[in-house]
C-alpha atoms as a PDB file:
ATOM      1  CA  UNK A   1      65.399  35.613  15.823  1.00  0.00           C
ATOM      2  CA  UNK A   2      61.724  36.717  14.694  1.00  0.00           C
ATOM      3  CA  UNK A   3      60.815  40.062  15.918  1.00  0.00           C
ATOM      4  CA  UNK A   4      57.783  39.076  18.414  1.00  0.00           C
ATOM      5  CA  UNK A   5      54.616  40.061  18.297  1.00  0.00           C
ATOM      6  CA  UNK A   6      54.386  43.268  19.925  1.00  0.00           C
ATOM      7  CA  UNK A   7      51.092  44.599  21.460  1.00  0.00           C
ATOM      8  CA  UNK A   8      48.980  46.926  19.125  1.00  0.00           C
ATOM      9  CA  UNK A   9      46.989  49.891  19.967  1.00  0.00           C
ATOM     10  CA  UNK A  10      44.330  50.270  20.806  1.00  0.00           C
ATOM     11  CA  UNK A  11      45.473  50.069  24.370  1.00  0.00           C
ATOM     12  CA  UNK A  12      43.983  50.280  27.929  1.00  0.00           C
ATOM     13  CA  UNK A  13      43.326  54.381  29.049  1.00  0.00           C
ATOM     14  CA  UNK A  14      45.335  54.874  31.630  1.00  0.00           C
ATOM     15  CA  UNK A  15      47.311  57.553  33.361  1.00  0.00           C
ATOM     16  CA  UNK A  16      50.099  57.737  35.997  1.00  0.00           C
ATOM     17  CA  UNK A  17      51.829  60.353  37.806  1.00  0.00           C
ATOM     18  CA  UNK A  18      54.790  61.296  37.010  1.00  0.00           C
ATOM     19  CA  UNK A  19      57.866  59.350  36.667  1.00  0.00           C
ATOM     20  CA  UNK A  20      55.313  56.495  36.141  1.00  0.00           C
ATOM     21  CA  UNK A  21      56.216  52.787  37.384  1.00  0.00           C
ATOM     22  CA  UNK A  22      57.024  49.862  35.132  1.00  0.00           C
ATOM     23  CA  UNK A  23      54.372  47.211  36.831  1.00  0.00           C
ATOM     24  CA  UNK A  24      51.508  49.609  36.518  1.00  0.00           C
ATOM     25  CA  UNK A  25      52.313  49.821  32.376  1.00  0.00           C
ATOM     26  CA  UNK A  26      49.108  47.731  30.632  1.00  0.00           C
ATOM     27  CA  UNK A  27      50.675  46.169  28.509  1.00  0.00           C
ATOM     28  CA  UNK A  28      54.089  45.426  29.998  1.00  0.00           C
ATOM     29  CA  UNK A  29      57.129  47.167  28.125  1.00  0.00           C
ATOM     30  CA  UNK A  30      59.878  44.941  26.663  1.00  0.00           C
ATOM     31  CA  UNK A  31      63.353  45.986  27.756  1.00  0.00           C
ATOM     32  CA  UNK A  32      64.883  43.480  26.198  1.00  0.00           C
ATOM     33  CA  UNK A  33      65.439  41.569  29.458  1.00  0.00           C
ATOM     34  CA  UNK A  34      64.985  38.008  27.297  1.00  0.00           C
ATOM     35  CA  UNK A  35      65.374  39.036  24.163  1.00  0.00           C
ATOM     36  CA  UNK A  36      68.682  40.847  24.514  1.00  0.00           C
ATOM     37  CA  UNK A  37      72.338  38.968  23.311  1.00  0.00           C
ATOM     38  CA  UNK A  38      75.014  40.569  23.698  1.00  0.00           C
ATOM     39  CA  UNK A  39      78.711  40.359  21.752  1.00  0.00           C
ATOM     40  CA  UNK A  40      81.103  41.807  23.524  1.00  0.00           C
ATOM     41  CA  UNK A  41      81.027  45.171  21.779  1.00  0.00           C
ATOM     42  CA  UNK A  42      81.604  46.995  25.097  1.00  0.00           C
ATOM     43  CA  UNK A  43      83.986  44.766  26.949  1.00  0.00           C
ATOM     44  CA  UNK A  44      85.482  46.923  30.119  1.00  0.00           C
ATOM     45  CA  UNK A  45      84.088  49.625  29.625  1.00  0.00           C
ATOM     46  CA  UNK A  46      82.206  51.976  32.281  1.00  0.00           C
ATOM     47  CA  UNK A  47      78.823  53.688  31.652  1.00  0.00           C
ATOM     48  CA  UNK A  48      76.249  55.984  33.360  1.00  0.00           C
ATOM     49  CA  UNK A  49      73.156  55.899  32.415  1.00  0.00           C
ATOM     50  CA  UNK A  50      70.471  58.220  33.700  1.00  0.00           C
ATOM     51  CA  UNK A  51      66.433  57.321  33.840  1.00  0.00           C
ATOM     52  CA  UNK A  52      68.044  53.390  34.234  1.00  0.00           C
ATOM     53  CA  UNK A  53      65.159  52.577  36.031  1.00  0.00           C
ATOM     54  CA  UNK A  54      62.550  52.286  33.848  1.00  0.00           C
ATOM     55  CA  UNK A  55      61.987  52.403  29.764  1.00  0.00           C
ATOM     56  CA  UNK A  56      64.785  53.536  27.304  1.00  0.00           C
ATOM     57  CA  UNK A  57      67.179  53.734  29.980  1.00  0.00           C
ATOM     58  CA  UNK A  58      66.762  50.261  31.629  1.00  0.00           C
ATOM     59  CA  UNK A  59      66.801  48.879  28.093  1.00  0.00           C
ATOM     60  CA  UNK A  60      69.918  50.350  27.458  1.00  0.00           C
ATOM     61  CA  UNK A  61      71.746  49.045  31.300  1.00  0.00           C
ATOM     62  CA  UNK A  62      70.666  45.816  29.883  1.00  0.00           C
ATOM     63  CA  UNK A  63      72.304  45.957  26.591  1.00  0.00           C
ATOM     64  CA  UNK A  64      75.578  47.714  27.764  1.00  0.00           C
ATOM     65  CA  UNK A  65      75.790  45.089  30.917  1.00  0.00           C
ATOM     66  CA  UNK A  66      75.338  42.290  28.268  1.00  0.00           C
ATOM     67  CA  UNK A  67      78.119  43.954  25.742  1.00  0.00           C
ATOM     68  CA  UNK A  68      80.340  44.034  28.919  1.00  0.00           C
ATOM     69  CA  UNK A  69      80.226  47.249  30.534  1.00  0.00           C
ATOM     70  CA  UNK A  70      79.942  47.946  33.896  1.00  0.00           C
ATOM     71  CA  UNK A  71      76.688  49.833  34.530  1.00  0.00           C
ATOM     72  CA  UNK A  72      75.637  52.686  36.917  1.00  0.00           C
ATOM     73  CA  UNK A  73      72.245  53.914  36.442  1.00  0.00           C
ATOM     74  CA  UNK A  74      70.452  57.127  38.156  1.00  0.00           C
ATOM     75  CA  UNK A  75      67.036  57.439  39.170  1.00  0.00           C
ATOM     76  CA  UNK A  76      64.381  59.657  41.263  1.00  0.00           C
ATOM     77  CA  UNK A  77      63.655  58.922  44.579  1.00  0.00           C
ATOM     78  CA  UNK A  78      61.005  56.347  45.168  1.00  0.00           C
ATOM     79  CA  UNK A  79      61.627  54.589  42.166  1.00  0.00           C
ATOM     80  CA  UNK A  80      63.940  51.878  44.081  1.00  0.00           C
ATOM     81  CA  UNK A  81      62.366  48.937  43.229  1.00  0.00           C
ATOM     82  CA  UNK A  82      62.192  49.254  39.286  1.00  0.00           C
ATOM     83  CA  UNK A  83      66.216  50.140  39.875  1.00  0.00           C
ATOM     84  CA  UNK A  84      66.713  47.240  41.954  1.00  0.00           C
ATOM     85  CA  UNK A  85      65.577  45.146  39.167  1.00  0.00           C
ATOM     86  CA  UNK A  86      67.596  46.594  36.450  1.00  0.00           C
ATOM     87  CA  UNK A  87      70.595  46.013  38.693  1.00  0.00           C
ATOM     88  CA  UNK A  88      69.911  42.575  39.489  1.00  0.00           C
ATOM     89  CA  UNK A  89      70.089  42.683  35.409  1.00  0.00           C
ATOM     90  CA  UNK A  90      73.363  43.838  35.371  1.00  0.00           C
ATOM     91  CA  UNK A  91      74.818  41.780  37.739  1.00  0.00           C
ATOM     92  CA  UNK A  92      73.517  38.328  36.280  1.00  0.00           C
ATOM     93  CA  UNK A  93      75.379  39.098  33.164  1.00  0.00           C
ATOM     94  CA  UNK A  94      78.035  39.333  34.974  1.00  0.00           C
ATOM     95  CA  UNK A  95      78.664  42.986  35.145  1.00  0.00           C
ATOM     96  CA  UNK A  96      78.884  45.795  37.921  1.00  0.00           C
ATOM     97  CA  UNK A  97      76.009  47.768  39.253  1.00  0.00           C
ATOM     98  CA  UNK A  98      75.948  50.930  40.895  1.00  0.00           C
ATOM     99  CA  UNK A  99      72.698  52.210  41.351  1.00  0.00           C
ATOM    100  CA  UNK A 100      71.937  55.936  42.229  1.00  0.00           C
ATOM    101  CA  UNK A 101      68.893  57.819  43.436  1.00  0.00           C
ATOM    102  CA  UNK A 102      69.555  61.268  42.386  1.00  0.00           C
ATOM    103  CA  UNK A 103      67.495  64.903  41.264  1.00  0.00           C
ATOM    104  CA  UNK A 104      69.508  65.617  37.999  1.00  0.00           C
ATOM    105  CA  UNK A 105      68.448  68.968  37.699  1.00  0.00           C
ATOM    106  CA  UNK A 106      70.081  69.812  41.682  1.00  0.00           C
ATOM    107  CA  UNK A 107      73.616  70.900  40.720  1.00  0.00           C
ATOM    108  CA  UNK A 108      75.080  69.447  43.925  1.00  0.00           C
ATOM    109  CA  UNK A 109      73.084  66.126  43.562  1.00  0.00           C
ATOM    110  CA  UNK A 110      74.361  65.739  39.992  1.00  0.00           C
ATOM    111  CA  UNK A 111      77.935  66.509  41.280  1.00  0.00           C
ATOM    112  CA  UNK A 112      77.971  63.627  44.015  1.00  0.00           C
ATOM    113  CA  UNK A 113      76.975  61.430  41.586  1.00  0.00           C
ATOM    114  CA  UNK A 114      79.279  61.486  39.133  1.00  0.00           C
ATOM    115  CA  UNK A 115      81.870  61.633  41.946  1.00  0.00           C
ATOM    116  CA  UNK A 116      80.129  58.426  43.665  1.00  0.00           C
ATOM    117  CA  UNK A 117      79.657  56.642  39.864  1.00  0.00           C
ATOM    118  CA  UNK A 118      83.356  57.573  38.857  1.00  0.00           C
ATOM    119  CA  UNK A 119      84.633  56.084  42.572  1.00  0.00           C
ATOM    120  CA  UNK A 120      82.688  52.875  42.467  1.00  0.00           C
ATOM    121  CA  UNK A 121      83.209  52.185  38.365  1.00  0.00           C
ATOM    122  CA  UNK A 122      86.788  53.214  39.088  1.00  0.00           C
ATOM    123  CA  UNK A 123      86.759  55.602  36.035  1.00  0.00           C
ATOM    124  CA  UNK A 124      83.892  56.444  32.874  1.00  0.00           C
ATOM    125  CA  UNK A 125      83.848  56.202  29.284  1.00  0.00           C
ATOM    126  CA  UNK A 126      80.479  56.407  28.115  1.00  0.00           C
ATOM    127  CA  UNK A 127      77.895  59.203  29.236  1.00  0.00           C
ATOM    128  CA  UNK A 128      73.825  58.271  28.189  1.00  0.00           C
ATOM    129  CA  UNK A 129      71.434  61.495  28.930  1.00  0.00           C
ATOM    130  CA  UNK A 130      68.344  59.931  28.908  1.00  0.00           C
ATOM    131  CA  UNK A 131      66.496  61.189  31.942  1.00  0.00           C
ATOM    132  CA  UNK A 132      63.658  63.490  31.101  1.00  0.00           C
ATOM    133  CA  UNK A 133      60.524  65.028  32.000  1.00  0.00           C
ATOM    134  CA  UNK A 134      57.481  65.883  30.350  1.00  0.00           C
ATOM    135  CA  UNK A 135      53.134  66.714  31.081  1.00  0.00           C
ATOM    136  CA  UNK A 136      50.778  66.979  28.885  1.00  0.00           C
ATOM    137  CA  UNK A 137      48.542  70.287  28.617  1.00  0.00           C
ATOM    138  CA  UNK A 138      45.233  71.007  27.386  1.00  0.00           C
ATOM    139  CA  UNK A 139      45.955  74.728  26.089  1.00  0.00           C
ATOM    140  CA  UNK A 140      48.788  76.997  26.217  1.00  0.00           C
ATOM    141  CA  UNK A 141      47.033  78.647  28.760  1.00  0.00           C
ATOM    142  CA  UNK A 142      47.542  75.668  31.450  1.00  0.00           C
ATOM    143  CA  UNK A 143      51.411  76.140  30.682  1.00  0.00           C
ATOM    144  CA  UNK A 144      53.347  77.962  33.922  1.00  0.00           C
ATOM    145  CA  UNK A 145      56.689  79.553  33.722  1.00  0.00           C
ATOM    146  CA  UNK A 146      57.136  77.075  36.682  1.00  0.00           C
ATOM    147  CA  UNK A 147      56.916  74.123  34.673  1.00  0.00           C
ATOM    148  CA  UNK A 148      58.175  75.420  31.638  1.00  0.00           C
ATOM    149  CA  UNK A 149      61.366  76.014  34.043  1.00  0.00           C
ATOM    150  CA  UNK A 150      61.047  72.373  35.465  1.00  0.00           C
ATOM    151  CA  UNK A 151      61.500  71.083  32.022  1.00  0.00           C
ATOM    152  CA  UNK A 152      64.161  72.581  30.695  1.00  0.00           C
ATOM    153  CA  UNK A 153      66.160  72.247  33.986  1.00  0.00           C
ATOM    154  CA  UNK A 154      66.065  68.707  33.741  1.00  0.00           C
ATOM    155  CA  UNK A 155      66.008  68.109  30.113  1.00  0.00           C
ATOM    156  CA  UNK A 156      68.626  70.894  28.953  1.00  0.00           C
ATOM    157  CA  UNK A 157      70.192  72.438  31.560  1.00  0.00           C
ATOM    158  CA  UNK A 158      71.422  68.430  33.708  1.00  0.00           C
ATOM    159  CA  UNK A 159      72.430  67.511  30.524  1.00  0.00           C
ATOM    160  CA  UNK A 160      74.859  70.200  29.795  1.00  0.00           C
ATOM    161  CA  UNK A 161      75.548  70.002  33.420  1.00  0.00           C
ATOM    162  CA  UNK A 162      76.260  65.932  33.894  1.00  0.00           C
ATOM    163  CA  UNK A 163      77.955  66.472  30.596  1.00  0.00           C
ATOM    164  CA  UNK A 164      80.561  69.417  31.775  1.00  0.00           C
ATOM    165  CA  UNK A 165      81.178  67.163  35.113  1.00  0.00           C
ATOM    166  CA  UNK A 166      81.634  63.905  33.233  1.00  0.00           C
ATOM    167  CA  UNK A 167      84.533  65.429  30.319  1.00  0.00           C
ATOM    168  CA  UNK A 168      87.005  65.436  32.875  1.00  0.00           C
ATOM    169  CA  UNK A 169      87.006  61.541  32.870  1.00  0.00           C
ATOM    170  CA  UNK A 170      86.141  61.052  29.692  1.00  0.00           C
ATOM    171  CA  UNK A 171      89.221  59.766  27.993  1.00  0.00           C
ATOM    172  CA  UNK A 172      90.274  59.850  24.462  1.00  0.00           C
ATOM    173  CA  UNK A 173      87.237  57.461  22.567  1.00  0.00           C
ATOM    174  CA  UNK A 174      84.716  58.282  25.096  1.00  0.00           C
ATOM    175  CA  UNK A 175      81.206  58.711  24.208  1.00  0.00           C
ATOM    176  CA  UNK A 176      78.376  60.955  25.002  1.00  0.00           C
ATOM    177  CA  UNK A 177      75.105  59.855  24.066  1.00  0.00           C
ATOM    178  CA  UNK A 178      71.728  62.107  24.777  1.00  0.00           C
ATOM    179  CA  UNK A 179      67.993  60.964  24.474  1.00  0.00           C
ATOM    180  CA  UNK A 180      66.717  63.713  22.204  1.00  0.00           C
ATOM    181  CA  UNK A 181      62.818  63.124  20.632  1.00  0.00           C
ATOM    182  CA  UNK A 182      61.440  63.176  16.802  1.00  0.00           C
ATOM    183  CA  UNK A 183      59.885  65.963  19.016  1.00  0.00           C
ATOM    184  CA  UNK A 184      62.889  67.948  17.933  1.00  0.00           C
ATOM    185  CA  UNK A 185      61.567  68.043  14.436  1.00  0.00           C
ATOM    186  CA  UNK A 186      57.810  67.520  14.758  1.00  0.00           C
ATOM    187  CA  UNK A 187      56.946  69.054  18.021  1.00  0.00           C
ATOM    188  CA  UNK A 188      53.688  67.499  19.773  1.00  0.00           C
ATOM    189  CA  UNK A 189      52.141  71.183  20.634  1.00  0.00           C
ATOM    190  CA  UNK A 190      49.939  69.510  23.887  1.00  0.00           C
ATOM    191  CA  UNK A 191      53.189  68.933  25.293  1.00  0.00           C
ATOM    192  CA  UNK A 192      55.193  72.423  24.052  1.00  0.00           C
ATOM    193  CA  UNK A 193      57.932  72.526  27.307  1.00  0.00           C
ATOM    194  CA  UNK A 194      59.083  68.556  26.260  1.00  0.00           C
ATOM    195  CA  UNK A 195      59.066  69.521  22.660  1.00  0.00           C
ATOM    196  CA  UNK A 196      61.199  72.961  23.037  1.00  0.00           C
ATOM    197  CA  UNK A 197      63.553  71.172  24.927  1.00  0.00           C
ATOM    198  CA  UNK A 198      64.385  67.976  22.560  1.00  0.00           C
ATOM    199  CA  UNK A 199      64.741  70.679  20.239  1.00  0.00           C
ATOM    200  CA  UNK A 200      67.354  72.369  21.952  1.00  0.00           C
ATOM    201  CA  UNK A 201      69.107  68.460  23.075  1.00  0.00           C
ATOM    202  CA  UNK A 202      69.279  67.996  19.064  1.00  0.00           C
ATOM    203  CA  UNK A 203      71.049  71.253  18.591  1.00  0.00           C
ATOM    204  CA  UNK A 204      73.100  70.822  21.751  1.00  0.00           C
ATOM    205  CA  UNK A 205      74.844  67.575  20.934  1.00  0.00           C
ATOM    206  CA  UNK A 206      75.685  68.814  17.179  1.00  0.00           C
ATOM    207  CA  UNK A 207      77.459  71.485  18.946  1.00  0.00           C
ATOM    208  CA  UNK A 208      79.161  69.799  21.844  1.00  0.00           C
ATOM    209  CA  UNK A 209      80.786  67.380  18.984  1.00  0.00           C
ATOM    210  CA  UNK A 210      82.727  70.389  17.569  1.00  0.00           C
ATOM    211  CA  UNK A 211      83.804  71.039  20.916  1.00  0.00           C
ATOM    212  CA  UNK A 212      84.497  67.526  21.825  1.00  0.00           C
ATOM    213  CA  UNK A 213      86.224  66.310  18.955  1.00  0.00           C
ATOM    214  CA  UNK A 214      89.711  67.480  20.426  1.00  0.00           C
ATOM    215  CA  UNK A 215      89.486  65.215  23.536  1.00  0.00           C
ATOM    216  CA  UNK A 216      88.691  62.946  20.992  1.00  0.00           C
ATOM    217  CA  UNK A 217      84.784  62.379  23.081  1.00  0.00           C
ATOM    218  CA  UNK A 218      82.518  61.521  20.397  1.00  0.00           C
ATOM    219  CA  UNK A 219      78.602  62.842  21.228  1.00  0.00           C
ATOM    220  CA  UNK A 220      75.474  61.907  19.286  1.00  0.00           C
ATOM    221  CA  UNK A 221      71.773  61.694  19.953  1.00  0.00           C
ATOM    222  CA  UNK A 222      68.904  59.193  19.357  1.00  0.00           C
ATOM    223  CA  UNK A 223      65.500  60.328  18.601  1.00  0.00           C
ATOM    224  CA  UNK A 224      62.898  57.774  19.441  1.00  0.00           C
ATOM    225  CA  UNK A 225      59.427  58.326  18.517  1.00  0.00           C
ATOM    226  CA  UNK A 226      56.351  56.638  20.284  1.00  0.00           C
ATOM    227  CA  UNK A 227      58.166  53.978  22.517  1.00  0.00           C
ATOM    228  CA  UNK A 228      55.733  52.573  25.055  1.00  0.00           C
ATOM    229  CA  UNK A 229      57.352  53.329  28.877  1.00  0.00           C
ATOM    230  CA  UNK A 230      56.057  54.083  31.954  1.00  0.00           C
ATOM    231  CA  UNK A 231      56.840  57.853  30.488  1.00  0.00           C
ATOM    232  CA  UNK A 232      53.534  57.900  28.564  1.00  0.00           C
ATOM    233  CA  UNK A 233      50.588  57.355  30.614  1.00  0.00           C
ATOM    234  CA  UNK A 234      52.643  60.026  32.691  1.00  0.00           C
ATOM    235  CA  UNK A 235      52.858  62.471  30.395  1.00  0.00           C
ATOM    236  CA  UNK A 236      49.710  62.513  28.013  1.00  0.00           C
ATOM    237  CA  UNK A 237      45.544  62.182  27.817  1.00  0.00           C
ATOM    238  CA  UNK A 238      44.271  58.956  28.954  1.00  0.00           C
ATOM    239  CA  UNK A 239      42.313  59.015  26.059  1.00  0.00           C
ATOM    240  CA  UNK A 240      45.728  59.547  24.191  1.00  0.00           C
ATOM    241  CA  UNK A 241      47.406  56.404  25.025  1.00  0.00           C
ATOM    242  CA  UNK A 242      44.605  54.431  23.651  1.00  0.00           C
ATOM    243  CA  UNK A 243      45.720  55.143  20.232  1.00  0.00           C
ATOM    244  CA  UNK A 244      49.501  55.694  20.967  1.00  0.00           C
ATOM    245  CA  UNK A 245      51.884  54.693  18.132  1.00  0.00           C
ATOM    246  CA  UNK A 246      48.911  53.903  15.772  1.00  0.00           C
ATOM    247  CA  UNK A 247      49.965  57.017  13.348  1.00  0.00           C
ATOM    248  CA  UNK A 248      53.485  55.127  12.566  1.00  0.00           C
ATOM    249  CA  UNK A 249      53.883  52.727   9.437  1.00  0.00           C
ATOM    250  CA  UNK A 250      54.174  49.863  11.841  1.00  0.00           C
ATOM    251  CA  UNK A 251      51.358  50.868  13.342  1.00  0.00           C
ATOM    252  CA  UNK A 252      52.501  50.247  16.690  1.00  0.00           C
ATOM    253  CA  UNK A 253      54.566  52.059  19.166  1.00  0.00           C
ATOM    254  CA  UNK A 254      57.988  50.501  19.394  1.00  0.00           C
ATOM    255  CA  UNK A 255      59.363  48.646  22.352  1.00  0.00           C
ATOM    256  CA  UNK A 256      62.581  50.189  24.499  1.00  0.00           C
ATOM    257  CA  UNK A 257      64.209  46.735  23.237  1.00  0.00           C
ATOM    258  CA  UNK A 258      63.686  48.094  20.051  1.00  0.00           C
ATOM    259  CA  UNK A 259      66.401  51.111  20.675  1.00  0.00           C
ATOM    260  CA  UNK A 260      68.768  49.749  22.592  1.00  0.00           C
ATOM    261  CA  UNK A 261      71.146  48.477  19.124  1.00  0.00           C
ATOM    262  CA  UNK A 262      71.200  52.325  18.566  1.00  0.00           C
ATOM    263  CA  UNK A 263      72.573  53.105  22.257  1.00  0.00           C
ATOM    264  CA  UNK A 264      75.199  50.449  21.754  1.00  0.00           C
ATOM    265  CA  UNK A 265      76.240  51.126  18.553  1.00  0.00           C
ATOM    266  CA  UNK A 266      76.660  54.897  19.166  1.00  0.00           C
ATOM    267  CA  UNK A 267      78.748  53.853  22.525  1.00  0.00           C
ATOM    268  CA  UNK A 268      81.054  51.154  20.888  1.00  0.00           C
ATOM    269  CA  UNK A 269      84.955  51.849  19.481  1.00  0.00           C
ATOM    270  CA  UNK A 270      83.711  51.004  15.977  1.00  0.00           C
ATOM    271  CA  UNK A 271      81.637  53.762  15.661  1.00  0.00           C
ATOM    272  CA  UNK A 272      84.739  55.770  16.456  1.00  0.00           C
ATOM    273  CA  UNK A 273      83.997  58.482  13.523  1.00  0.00           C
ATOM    274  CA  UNK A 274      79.946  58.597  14.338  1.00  0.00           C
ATOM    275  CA  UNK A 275      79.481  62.065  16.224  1.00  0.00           C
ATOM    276  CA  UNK A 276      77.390  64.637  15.805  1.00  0.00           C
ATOM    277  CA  UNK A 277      74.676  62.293  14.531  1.00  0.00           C
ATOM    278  CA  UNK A 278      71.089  62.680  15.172  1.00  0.00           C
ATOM    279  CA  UNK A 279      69.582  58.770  14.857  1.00  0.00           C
ATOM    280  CA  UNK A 280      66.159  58.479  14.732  1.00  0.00           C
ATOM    281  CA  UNK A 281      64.321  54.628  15.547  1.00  0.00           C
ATOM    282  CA  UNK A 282      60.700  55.557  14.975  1.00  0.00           C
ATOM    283  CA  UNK A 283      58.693  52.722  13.385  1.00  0.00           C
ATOM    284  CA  UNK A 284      59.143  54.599  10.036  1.00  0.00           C
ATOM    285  CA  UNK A 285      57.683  57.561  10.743  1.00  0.00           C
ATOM    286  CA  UNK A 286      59.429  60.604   8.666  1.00  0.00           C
ATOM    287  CA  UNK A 287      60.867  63.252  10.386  1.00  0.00           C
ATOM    288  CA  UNK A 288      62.421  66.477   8.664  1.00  0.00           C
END
């Protein structure tokens, strides 16, 4: 199948606030919900997915419900509809949904929902930290420990968090897989918080594979670079995502269809000695 003719800055200035919504996106994001074929490659298993709703995440509830898994994904309050949608996904390929409005960054929230997702899946195997958050800023000045604090609690500290709840029913051959940025190697200094914290994702999923490897729970991280999701007009310039993705060798930012063969690769049994790997999908763009 030809790779379709995705759109091409420049684009429409817009901005959202923040988790941003999927209809409001000019031009529509791809999340693969036509495009996508699955084979199998996750038959009966279980996965959690966090930011499901929207971008990346719903992408990757597509793929894994069309591999075979059962899905759960989590979301903020208020973004209900673009859930509903991705589980309507899931369910038409014939998979279970279990959808989950939930503040990962409140320790009791994250708790009941990995006791709800583990209840209604009837067990877990694969773990996907992709929920995030991230604002632009003009100067370092505008920065405030406040924020700085609201961005590493959900980006770092839920992560390590969902992950330390989820081990327990992880069993041997289950997979952790974490949303980390090229940010992690090139950090965008407008938005510093985001950037420190994909940073520290990178280094944390090298180092909870060492720890991991005698459960036998494999953990790796993809680092996307510009992907166009409701994520962007939510956290940059207007005049920003006019131009987003031009700087790339494609040219273009990439779709969240685009990532989702990393996500199921890194999840399925035959990538059972991949862990501690740090994938980057980025439209060619080199990272060091």
């Amino acid at each position: 199948m030809p790779v379709p003719n995705y759109p091409r800055p420049p684009f429409k200035a817009q901005q959202q606030s923040f988790p941003g919504k999927t209809d409001k996106l000019d031009p529509r994001p791809d999340h693969g919900e036509e495009s996508y074929v699955g084979h199998g490659m996750l038959k009966g298993k279980k996965a959690l997915i966090t930011g499901g709703d929207s971008g990346i995440g719903a992408a990757v509830a597509i793929a894994y419900a069309r591999e075979g898994a059962d899905v759960a994904i989590a979301f903020l309050e208020g973004e209900e509809k673009d859930a509903a949608s991705i589980g309507v996904l899931i369910e038409e390929a014939g998979q279970k949904a279990v959808l989950c409005p939930c503040d990962i960054s409140d320790d009791a929230q994250a708790e009941a929902l990995i006791e709800q997702v583990t209840r209604e899946l009837g067990g877990l195997d694969i773990l996907v930290n992709n929920a995030a958050y991230q604002r632009y800023y003009e100067s370092f000045d505008d920065i405030t420990l406040d924020d700085w604090r609201k961005t590493f609690d959900t980006n770092v500290h839920a992560v390590f968090n969902l992950t330390r709840l989820c081990v327990p029913h992880l069993q041997d051959g289950g997979s952790v897989i974490n949303t980390a940025s090229v940010n992690s190697k090139k950090p965008t200094p407008n938005i510093l918080p985001y950037s420190a914290t994909k940073g520290a994702v990178a280094n944390l999923t090298i180092g909870l594979a060492g720890l991991l490897a005698e459960k036998g729970i494999r953990v790796n991280a993809v680092l996307p670079g510009p992907i166009w999701t409701p994520f962007i007009p939510a956290g940059m310039a207007a005049e920003e995502v006019e131009q987003f993705g031009s700087q790339t060798p494609f040219g273009r930012p990439g779709q969240p269809a685009e990532l989702a063969s990393a996500y199921v690769m890194l999840a399925a049994d035959s990538a059972s000695y991949t862990s501690g790997a740090l994938l980057t999908v980025s439209g060619g763009a080199v990272t060091l």
